[in-house]
Every structure is written in C-alpha cells, then in structure tokens.
Protein backbone atom coordinates (compact mmCIF):
# COMPACT_ATOMS: atom_id res chain seq x y z
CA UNK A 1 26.10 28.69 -11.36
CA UNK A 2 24.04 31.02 -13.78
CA UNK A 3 22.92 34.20 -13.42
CA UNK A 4 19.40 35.34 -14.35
CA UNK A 5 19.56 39.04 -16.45
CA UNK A 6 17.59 41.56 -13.90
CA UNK A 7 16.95 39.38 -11.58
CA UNK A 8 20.71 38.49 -10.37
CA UNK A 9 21.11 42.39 -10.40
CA UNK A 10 18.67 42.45 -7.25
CA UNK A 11 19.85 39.47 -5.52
CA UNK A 12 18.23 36.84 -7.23
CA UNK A 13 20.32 33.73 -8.38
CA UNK A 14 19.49 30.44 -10.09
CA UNK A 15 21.15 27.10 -10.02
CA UNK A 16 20.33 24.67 -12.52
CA UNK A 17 21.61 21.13 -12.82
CA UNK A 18 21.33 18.04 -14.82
CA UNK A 19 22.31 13.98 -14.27
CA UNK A 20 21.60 11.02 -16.29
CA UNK A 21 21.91 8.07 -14.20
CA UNK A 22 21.46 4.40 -15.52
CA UNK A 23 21.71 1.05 -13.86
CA UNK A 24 21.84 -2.45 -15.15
CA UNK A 25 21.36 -5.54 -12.69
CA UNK A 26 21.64 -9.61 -13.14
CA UNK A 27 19.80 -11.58 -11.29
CA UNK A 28 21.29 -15.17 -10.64
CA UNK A 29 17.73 -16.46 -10.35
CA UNK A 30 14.30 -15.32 -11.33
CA UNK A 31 11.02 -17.43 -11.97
CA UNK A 32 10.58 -14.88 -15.39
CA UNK A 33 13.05 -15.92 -18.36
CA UNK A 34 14.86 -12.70 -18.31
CA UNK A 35 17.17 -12.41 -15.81
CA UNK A 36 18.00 -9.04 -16.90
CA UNK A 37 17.38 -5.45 -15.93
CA UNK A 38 18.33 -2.14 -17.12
CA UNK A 39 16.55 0.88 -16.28
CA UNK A 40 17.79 5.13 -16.47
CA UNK A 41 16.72 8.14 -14.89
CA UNK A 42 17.16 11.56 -15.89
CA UNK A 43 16.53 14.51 -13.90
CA UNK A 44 16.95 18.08 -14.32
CA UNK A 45 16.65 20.50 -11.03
CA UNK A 46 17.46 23.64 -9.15
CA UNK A 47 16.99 26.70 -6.68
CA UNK A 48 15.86 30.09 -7.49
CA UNK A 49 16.97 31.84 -4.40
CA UNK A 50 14.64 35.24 -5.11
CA UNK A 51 14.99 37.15 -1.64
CA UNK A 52 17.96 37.60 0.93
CA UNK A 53 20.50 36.12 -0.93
CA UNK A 54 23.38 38.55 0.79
CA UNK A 55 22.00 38.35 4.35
CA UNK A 56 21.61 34.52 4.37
CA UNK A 57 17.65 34.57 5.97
CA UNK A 58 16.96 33.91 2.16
CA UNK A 59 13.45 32.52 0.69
CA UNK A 60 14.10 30.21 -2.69
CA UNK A 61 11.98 28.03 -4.70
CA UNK A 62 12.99 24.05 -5.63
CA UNK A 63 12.21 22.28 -8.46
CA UNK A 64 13.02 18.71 -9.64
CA UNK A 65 11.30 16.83 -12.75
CA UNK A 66 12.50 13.11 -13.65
CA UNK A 67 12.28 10.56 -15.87
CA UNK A 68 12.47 6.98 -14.35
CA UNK A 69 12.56 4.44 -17.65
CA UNK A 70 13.05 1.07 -18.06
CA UNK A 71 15.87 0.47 -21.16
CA UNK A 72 15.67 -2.77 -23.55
CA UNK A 73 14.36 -5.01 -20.77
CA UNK A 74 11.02 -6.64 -19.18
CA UNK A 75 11.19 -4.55 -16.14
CA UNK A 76 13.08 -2.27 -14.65
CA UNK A 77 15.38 -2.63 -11.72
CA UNK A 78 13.41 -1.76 -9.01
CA UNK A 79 10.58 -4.38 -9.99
CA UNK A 80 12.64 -6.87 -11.26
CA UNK A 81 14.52 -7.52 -7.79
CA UNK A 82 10.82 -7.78 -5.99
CA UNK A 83 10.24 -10.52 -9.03
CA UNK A 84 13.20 -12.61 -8.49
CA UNK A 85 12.63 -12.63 -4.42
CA UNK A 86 13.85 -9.54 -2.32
CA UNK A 87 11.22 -8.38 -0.38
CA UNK A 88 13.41 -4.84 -0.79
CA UNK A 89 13.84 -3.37 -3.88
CA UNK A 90 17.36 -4.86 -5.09
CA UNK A 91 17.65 -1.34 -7.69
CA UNK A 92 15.70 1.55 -5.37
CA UNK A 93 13.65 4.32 -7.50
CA UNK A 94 14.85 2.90 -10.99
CA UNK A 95 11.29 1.96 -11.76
CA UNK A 96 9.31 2.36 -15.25
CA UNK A 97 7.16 5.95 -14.37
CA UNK A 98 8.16 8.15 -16.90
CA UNK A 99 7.63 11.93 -16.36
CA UNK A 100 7.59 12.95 -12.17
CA UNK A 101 7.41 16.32 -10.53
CA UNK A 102 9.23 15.24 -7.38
CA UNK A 103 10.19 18.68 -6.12
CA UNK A 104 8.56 22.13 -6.28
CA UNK A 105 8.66 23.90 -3.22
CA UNK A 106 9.39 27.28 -1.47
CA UNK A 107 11.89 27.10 1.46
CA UNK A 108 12.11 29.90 3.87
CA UNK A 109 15.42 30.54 5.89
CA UNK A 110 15.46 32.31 9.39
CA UNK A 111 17.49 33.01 11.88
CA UNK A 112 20.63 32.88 9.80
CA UNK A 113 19.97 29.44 8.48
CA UNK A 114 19.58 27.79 11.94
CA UNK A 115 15.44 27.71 11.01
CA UNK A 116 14.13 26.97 7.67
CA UNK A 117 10.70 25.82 6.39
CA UNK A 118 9.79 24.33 2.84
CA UNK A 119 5.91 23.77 1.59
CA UNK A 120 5.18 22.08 -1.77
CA UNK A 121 5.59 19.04 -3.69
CA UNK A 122 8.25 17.64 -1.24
CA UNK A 123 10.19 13.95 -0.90
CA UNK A 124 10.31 13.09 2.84
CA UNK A 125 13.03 11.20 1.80
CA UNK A 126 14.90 14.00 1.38
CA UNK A 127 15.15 14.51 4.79
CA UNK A 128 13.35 11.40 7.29
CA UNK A 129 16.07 9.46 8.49
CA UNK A 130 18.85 10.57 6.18
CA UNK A 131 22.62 10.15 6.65
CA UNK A 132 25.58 10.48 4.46
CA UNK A 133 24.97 7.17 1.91
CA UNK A 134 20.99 6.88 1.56
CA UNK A 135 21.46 8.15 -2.22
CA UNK A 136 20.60 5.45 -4.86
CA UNK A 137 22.17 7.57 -7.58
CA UNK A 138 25.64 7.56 -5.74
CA UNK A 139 25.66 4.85 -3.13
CA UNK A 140 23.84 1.43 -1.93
CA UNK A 141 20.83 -0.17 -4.01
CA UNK A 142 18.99 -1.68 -1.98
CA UNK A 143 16.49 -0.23 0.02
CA UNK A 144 17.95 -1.69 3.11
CA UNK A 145 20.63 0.55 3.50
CA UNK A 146 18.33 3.96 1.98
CA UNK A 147 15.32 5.11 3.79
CA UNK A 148 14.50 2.93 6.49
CA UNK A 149 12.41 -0.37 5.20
CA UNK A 150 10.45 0.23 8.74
CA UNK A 151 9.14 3.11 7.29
CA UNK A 152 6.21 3.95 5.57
CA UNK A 153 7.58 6.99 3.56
CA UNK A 154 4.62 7.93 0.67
CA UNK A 155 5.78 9.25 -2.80
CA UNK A 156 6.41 12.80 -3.47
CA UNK A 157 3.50 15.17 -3.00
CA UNK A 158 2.23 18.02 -1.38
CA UNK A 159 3.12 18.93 2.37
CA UNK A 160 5.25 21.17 4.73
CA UNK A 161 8.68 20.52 6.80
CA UNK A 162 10.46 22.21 9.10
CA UNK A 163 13.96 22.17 10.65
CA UNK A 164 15.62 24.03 13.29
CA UNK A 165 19.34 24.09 15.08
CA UNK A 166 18.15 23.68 18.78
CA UNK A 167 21.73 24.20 20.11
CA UNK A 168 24.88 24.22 17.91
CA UNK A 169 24.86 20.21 18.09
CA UNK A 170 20.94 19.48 18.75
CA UNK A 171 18.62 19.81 15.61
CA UNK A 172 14.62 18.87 14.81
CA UNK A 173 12.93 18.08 11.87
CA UNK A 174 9.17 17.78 11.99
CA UNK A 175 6.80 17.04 8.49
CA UNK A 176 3.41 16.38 7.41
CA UNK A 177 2.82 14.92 3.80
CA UNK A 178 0.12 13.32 1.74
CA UNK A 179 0.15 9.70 2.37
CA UNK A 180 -1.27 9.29 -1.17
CA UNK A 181 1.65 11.20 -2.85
CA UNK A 182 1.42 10.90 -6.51
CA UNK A 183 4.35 12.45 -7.91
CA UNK A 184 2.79 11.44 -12.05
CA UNK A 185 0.55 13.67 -11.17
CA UNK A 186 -2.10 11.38 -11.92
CA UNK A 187 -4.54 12.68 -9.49
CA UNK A 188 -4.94 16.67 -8.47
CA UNK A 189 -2.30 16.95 -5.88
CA UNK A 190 -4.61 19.30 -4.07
CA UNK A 191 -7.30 17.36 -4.16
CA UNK A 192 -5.61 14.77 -2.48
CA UNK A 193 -3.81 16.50 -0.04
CA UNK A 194 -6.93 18.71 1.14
CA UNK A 195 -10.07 16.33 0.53
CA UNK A 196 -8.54 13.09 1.23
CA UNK A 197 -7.03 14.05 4.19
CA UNK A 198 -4.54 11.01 4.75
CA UNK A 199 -1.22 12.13 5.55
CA UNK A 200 2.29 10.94 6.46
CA UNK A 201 3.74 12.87 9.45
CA UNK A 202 7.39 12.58 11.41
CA UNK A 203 9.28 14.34 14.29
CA UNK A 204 13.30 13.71 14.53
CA UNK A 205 15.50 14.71 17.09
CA UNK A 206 19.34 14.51 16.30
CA UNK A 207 22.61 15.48 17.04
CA UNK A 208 25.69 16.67 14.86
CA UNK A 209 29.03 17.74 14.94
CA UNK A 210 28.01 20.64 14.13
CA UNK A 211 25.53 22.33 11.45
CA UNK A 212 27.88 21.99 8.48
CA UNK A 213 28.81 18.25 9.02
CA UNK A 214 24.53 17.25 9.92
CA UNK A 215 24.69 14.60 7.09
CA UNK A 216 28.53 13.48 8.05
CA UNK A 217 28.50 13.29 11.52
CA UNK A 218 24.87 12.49 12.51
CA UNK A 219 22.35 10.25 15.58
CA UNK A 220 18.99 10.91 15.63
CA UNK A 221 15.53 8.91 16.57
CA UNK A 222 12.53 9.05 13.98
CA UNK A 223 8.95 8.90 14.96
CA UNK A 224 6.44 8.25 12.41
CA UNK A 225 3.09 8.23 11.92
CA UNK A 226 0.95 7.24 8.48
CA UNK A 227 -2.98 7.51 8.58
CA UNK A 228 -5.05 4.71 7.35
CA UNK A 229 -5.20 4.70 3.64
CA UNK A 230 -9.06 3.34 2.96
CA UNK A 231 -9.09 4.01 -0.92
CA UNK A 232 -5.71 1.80 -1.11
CA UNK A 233 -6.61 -0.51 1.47
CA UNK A 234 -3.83 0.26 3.72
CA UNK A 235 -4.31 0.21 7.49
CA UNK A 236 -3.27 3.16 9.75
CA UNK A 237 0.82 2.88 11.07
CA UNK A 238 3.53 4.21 12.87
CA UNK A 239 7.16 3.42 14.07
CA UNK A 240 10.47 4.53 15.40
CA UNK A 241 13.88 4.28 13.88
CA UNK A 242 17.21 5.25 15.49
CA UNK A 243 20.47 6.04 13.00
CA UNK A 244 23.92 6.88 14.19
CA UNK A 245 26.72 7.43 12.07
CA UNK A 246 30.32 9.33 12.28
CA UNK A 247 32.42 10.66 9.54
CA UNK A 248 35.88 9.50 10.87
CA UNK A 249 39.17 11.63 9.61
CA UNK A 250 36.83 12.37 6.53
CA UNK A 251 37.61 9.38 5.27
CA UNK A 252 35.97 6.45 7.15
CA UNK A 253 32.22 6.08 7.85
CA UNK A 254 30.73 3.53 9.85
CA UNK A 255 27.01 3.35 10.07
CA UNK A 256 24.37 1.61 12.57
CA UNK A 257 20.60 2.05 11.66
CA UNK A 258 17.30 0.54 12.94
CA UNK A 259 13.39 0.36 13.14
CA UNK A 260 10.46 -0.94 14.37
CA UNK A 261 7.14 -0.31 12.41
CA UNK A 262 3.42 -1.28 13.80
CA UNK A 263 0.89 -2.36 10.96
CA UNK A 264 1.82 -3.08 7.50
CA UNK A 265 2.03 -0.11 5.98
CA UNK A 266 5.72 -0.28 6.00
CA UNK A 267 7.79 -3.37 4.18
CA UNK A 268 9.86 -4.11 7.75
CA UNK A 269 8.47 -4.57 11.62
CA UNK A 270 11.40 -4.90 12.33
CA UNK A 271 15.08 -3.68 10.30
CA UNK A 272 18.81 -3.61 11.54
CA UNK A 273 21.50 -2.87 9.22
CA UNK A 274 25.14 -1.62 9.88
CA UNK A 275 28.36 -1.32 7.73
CA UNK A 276 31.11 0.73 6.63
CA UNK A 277 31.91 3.88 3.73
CA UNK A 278 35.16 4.53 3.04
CA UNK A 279 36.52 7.81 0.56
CA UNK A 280 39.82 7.75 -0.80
CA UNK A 281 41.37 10.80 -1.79
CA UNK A 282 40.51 11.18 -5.31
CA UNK A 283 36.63 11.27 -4.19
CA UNK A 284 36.16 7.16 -4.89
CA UNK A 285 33.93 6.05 -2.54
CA UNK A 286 33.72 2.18 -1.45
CA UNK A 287 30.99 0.73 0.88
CA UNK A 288 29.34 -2.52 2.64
CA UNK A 289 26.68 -3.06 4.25
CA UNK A 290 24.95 -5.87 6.11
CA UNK A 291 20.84 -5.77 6.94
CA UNK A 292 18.19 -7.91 8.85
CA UNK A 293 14.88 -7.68 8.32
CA UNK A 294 11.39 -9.06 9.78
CA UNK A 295 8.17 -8.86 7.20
CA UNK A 296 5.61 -6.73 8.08
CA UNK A 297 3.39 -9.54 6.66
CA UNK A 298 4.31 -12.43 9.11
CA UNK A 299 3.73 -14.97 6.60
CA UNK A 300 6.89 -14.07 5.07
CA UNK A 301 10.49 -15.07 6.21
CA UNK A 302 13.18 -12.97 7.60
CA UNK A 303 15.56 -11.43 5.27
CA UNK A 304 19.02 -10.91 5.51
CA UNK A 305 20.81 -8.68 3.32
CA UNK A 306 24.39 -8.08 1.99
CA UNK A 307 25.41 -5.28 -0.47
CA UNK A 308 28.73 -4.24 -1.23
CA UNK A 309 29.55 -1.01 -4.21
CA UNK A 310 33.28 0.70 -5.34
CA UNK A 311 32.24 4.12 -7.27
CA UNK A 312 35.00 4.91 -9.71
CA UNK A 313 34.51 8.67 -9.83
CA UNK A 314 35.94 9.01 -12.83
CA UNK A 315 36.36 12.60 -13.41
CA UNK A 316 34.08 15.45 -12.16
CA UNK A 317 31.44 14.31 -14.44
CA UNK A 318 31.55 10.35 -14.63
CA UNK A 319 31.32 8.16 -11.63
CA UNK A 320 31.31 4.50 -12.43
CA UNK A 321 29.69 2.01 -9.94
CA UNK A 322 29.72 -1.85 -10.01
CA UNK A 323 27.93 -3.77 -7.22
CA UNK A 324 27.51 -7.05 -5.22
CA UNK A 325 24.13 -8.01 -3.18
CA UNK A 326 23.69 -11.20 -1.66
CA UNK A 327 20.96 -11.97 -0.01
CA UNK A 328 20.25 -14.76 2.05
CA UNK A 329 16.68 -16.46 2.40
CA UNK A 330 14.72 -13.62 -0.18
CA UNK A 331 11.20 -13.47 1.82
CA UNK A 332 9.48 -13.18 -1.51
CA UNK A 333 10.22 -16.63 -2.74
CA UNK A 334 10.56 -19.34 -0.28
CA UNK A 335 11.58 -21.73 -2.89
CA UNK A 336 15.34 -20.44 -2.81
CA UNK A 337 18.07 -20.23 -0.39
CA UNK A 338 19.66 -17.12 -1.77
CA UNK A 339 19.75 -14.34 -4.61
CA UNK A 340 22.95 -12.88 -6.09
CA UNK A 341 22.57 -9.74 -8.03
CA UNK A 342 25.42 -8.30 -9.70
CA UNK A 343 25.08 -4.41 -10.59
CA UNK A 344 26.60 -1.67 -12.65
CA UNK A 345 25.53 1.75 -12.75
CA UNK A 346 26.92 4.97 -14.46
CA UNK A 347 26.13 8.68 -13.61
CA UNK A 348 26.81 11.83 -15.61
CA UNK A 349 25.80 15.00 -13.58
CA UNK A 350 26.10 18.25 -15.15
C-alpha cells in the first residue's frame, strides 16, 4: 500500500497493483494446422479512496487498464478453443485486444459499508453471478464454470450498480450497463451508452454467511435482461440463473450453478455445472468441475464439459497452474466426438 504526499495527510490513500498473467493451451484436434495457443495479459489497477477513509462510509475511484495479447501463435486462447470446437471459450478473456480500459469508476459507501454504489466504466462480471472460483486469472478456463454461459453479460462499459446488506445474511445487487460495451474504446463510450440506448440490466437476491464471507459462503438467483441490439443484429433476451456454493472448514468448496436464457443473445438456453475447490494450507488451490450445456442456436448439439486445474502457488508472487478440459461432443464441430485441451498458465501479481 502507498501513500500519496498531501493527499494521505487528509485521508486519502492509493492502492496500486500489477499482474502479468500468461496461458498456453494444446488442442488435441483443430481443423487449422496449429494446434497451439499462447496468449498474456497484463494489467495494472487500483483504488484511490479520496473521502471517509477513517469512518468507513468512504467514496473511492477504480481504475483497471489491460493488455490481452496473443504470444508467438495464430490465435490466442480464447479464439483458438471456439476454432477447434467448444462452443465455450476453452481459455476465457485471453483474447488478441490489446490496450482496454475495463474499470474506471467511482464507488460510494453508506451505511457503514452495508450500501455502496459504483458508476463508470464497470465489468458486470465483476459482480453478476459471482462466487469464489469465476476468476480466469486464478481458477477454471472455461467459460462454463466463470460467468454463467446463460448469460448475456456485454463487455466493459459505461453503467451504474448497486449493492446493499438487506439483513446480516440477505444482500441485493441490481445494474444497468451498455449492452454495446466497448472496453477498446473504439466507439465514444458516451455516445453509446446515452444515444444508443441498449443496455444490459440484472437484479440478484442472495444469501451469505455473513458480509465478510459473500464470495465464500454464497446462494443467490440472477435475473437478467439484455435489450435488442439492432446495429449488431442481436435480438432482445433475458434469463435466470441460480448459484449456491459453501466454503466448508475453509478448506473445501463445493459448487452447484445453473441457467436458463430466452433468445440467443446468450451462448447457453440452458447450463448446469457443479464440482468441487479444495485449498490446502500453503494457499494451493485444486479444482473440478463438470458442465452441461444446451445451444442457444438449436442447430447445435449439447455440450458437456469437464475441466480439472492444481495452482502451485508458488510463493506470494508466482502461482503456477496446469490444466485438463475434456469435453465431450464440442457443439462447434459435429465432426468429432471429443476435444482434449491441455493448459498451463503462470501469474506474477505485484
């Protein structure tokens, strides 16, 4: 944690950070001749907390640039698993994008952190349908077992969220986002947000263990809503999803999640996946994971997917992950029975 001159003496505090993640995947078959993919993302982020830093109700601002980057290969990850089959990305958000704003926000805390309220350039991700292993960088690949498939979550962009402790064990989270979220910035995110008029919205209702343990111990239900998309073609959706999970002795962590999704905005009508985390003592964490899923587009094939990771936290600064998916009957290529993708990723955070 650093300390800005003149402004820490009032309060204020800053705390930057830094990771490098990369990720290499092989691909047991793909109809391209490289059956290869390596891909790395840098990102550098942190929170200016500015106002009411010693009474807790404290108002802060976010940011977050990457850069996603494919390394000596074709394609990166996350296209290269669409190419050899998986309907789901088989290497989630290692694409080939280059320079992203994906976070710049303000977040206002209330009621001694039981209310808080962000507006910005905001990831829904960050908070629709979370629970404690939906990070690529540190846990599962593929999309199955991140973010729900049966969800139509856009890219980063402009909107507002809101959260708030209901009881000590009941919580709500309620957003609305641009559903053309362009996190390049590519296109004026204000233009988009306030011309366009096309947004993504959700309301969750959840319970938890308590505030501390939200991501740990956590069952909610996810409503969702995405407005028709006409520039991109993309018809108007919605859908539920229902997650529960329980962080057992702090060690164990089994996980059930669903969704149902109506019009093909999102990759999944229909997605079920369970499974198990497990952290040993010297922070290595271990998990598997099984999925179902039915196309959105029903000239596709049901997919069912397998993934299973060990990260080797090496020391506070190196985690080491290598990586199994199977998956059975890819919906993307109806040519093959299965897809094996072997993966090994490395993380340095600072």
């Amino acid at each position: 944690m650093v300390r800005l001159q003149g402004a820490a003496e009032q309060g204020a505090r800053v705390t930057p950070g830094f990771d490098y993640t990369g990720l290499y995947q092989h691909y047991s078959d793909s109809p391209i001749d490289e059956e290869d993919a390596a891909g790395g993302i840098a990102r550098a982020y942190g929170t200016w907390t500015f106002l009411g830093r010693e009474s807790g109700n404290t108002t802060s601002l976010t940011y977050k640039v990457e850069n996603r980057h494919r390394i000596g290969t074709d394609l990166p990850p996350q296209t290269a698993g669409l190419v050899a089959g998986s309907i789901l990305p088989t290497g989630t958000a290692f694409s080939n994008t280059y320079s992203l704003l994906t976070n710049l926000f303000f977040q206002q805390r209330l009621a001694d952190g039981n209310f808080s309220v962000q507006a910005g350039m905001i990831d829904v991700t960050d908070f629709v349908d979370v629970y404690a292993l939906i990070s690529p960088w540190m846990h599962f690949q593929n999309l199955a077992f991140l973010t729900s498939p049966a969800i139509a979550a856009p890219n980063q962009g402009l909107g507002i969220a809101a959260g708030a402790m209901l009881t000590s064990n009941i919580y709500a989270i309620g957003s609305l986002a641009d559903a053309n979220g362009d996190p390049t910035l590519s296109i004026n995110p204000f233009d988009s947000f306030f011309d366009t008029k096309e947004y993504f919205t959700s309301a969750e209702i959840g319970w938890t263990s308590e505030k501390g343990r939200i991501y740990l111990d956590n069952v909610h239900v996810t409503y969702w809503h995405a407005d028709e998309r006409k520039a991109a073609g993309v018809e108007e959706s919605e859908g539920i999803t229902f997650s529960a999970a329980r962080f057992i002795n702090d060690k164990w962590l089994p996980f059930v999640r669903g969704g149902w999704s109506k019009g093909t905005a999102a990759a999944m009508k229909k997605s079920l996946a369970g499974g198990l985390g497990f952290r040993r003592d010297n922070k290595d964490v271990v998990g598997v994971g099984i999925a179902w899923g039915e196309p959105s587009d029903s000239t596709l094939r049901d997919q069912t997917t397998a993934e299973f990771f060990y990260r080797w936290q090496v020391n506070d600064v190196l985690a080491i992950t290598p990586s199994l998916q199977l998956i059975h009957d890819p919906a993307l290529d109806p040519t093959k029975d299965s897809l094996v993708v072997f993966g090994l990723r490395a993380r340095v955070n600072m």
